[in-house]
Protein backbone atom coordinates (compact mmCIF):
# COMPACT_ATOMS: atom_id res chain seq x y z
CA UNK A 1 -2.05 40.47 -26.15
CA UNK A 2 0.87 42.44 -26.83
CA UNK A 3 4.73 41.79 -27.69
CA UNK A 4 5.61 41.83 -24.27
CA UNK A 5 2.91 39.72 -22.88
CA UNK A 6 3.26 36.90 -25.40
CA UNK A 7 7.36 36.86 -24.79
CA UNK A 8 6.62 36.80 -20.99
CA UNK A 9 4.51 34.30 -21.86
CA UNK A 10 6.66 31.86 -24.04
CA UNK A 11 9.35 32.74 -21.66
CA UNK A 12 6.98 31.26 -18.73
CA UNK A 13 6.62 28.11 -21.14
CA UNK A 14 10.04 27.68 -21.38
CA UNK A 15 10.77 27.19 -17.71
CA UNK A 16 7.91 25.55 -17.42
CA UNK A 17 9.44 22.53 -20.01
CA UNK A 18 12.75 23.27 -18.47
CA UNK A 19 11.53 22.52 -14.55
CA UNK A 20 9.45 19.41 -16.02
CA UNK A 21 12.39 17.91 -17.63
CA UNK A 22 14.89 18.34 -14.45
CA UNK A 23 12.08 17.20 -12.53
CA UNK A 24 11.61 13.84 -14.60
CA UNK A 25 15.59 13.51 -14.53
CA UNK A 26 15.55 13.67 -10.79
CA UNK A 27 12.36 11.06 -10.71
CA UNK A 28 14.53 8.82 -12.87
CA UNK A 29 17.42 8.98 -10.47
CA UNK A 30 15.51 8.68 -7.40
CA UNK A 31 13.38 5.12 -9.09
CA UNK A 32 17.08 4.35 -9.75
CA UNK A 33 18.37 4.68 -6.19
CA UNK A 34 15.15 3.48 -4.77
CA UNK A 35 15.73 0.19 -6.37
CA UNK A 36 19.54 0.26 -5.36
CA UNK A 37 18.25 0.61 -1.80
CA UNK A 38 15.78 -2.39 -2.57
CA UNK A 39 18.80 -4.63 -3.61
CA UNK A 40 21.22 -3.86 -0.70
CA UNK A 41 18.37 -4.00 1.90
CA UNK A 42 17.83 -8.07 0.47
CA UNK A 43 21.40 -8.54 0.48
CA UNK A 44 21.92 -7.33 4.70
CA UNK A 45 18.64 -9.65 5.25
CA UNK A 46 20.11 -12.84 3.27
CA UNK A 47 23.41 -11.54 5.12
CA UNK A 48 22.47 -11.10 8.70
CA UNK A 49 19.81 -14.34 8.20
CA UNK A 50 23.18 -16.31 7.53
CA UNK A 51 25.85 -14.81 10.41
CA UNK A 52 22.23 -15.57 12.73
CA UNK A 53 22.64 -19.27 11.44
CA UNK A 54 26.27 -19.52 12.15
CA UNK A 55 25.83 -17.96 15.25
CA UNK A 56 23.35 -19.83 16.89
CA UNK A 57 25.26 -23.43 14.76
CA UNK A 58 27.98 -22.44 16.25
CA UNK A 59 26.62 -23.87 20.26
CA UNK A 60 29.43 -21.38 21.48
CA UNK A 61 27.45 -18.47 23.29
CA UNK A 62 29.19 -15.91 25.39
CA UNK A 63 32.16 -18.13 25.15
CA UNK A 64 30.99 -21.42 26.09
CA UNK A 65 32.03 -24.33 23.71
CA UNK A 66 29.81 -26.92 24.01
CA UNK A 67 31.74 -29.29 21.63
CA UNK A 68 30.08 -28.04 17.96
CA UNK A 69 31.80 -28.20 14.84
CA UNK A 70 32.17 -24.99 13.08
CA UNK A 71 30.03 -23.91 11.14
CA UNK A 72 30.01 -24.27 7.66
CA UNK A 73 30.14 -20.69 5.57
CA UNK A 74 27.19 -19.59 3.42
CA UNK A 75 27.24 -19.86 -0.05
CA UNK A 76 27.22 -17.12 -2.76
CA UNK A 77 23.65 -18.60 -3.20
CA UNK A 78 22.45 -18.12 0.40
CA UNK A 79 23.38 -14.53 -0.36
């Protein structure tokens, strides 16, 4: 092999461990958002399980009272 071949070659080696680190960074940050997304998506659920609640607690559907009490808020452990 000569001189140039092997520095082509440890060059080729080098942004080879170069990609594969930027490419386990970006992995890391992905997991990371991934389980961001996780955690908000449980949150709207809890969220938009509760507002149904109130909603349909509520008896007053396209404006019609029908003589409920108002509905009590959800707690921080609901959410």
């Amino acid at each position: 092999m000569s001189e140039f071949e092997a520095q082509r070659k440890e060059q080729l080696y080098a942004n080879l461990a170069q990609s594969l680190t930027y490419l386990n960074h970006n992995l890391q940050t992905l997991r990371a958002n991934l389980e961001v997304t996780k955690q908000q998506t449980t949150a709207i659920q809890k969220l938009t399980l509760c507002h149904s609640s109130l909603f349909i607690g509520s008896g007053n559907t396209l404006g019609q009272d029908h003589g409920a009490e108002a509905p009590q808020a959800c707690s921080k452990e609901e959410l």
